[in-house]
Structures are given as structure tokens and as C-alpha cells.
Protein backbone atom coordinates (compact mmCIF):
# COMPACT_ATOMS: atom_id res chain seq x y z
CA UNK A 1 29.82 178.12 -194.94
CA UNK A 2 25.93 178.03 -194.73
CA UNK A 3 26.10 180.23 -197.76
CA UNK A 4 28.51 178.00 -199.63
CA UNK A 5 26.72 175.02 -199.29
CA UNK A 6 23.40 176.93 -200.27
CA UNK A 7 24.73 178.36 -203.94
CA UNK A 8 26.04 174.59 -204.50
CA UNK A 9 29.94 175.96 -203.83
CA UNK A 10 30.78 173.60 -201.26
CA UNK A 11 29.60 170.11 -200.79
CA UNK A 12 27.99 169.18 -197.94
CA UNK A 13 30.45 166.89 -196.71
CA UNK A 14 33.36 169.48 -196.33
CA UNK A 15 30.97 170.95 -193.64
CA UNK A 16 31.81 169.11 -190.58
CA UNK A 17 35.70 168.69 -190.97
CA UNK A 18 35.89 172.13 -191.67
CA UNK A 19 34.06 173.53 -188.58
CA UNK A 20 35.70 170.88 -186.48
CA UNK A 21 39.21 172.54 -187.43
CA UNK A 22 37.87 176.13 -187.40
CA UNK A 23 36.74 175.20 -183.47
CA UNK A 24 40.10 173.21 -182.71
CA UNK A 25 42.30 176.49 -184.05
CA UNK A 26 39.82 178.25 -182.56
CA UNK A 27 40.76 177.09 -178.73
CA UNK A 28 44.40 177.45 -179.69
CA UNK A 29 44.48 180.80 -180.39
CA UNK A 30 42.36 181.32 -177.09
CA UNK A 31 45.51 179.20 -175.16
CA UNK A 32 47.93 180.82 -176.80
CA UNK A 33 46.41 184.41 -176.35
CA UNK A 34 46.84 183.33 -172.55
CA UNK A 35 49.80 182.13 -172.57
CA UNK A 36 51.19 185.09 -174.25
CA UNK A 37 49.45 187.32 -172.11
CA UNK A 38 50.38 186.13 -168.74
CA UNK A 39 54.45 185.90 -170.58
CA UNK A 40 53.77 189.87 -171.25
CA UNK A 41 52.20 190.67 -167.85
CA UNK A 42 48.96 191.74 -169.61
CA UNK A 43 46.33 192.48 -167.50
CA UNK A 44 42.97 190.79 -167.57
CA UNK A 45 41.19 193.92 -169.48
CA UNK A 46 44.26 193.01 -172.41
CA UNK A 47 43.19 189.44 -172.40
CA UNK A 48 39.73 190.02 -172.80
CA UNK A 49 40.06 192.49 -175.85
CA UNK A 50 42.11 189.87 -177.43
CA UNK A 51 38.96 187.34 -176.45
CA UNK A 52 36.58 189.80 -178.03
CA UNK A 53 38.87 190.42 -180.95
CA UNK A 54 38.04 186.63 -181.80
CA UNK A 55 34.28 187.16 -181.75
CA UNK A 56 33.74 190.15 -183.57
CA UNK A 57 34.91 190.60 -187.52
CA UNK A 58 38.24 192.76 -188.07
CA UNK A 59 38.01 193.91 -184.22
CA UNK A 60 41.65 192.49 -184.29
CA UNK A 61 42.60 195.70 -185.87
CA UNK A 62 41.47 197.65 -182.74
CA UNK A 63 43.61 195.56 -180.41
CA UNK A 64 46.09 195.31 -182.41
CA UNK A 65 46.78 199.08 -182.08
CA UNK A 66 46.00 199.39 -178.81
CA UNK A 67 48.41 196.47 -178.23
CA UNK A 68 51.14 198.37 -180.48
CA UNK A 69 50.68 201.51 -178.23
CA UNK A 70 51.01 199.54 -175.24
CA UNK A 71 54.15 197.86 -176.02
CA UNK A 72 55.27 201.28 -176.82
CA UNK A 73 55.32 202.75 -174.15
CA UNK A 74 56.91 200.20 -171.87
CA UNK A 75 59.57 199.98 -174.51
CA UNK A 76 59.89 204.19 -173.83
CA UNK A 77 59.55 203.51 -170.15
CA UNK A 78 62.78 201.31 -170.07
């Protein structure tokens, strides 16, 4: 965004409502990652990857497999 408004792309005016959504989605994934986590029976190491998947760019590829594989093999364990 600081980039945008730099090279003249985005007005400075956008700047606040934007980052106010970006933070309010932002805490909703975190609740729903929790919710959906403690619905799966994930443990707290699953959780956190999901929290660190947020923070760092395209880490949610990572997790995602390692989800995947997980879900995997309960679905062979049953």
C-alpha cells in the first residue's frame, strides 16, 4: 500500500479504510482458524502453523499440505 500511494496509484484516502478491513478480516480468519481447529481436534502445534501461515507470504502452501497429509491419514485410520 505504502508503495501504491508512493507511485501516485492509490490516493491517500483509500489508506485507512483499507487497512482497517485488512485488520478486521484479519482477526476473523485468526477466530475462525480456532474455531475450526478445536471442531477438528487439532493440536496446538496445527493452530500455530495456521497462525504463522498468516504472517509469512505463501507459507499457507506449507500448511496447507501438511494439513492435506494430516487429514489423510485419519481418513486411512478410520
Amino acid at each position: 500500500m505504502i508503495l501504491s500511494v508512493t507511485l501516485g496509484i492509490t490516493n491517500r484516502e483509500y489508506v485507512f479504510p483499507l487497512g482497517a478491513t485488512h485488520g478486521v478480516l484479519f482477526i476473523i480468519y485468526l477466530a475462525l482458524s480456532l474455531y475450526a481447529s478445536h471442531k477438528q481436534k487439532w493440536s496446538e502445534i496445527t493452530w500455530f502453523l495456521l497462525f504463522l501461515a498468516s504472517l509469512v507470504p505463501f507459507a499457507f502452501i506449507a500448511v496447507e499440505a501438511y494439513i492435506r497429509r494430516e487429514m489423510n491419514k485419519e481418513v486411512k485410520a478410520i
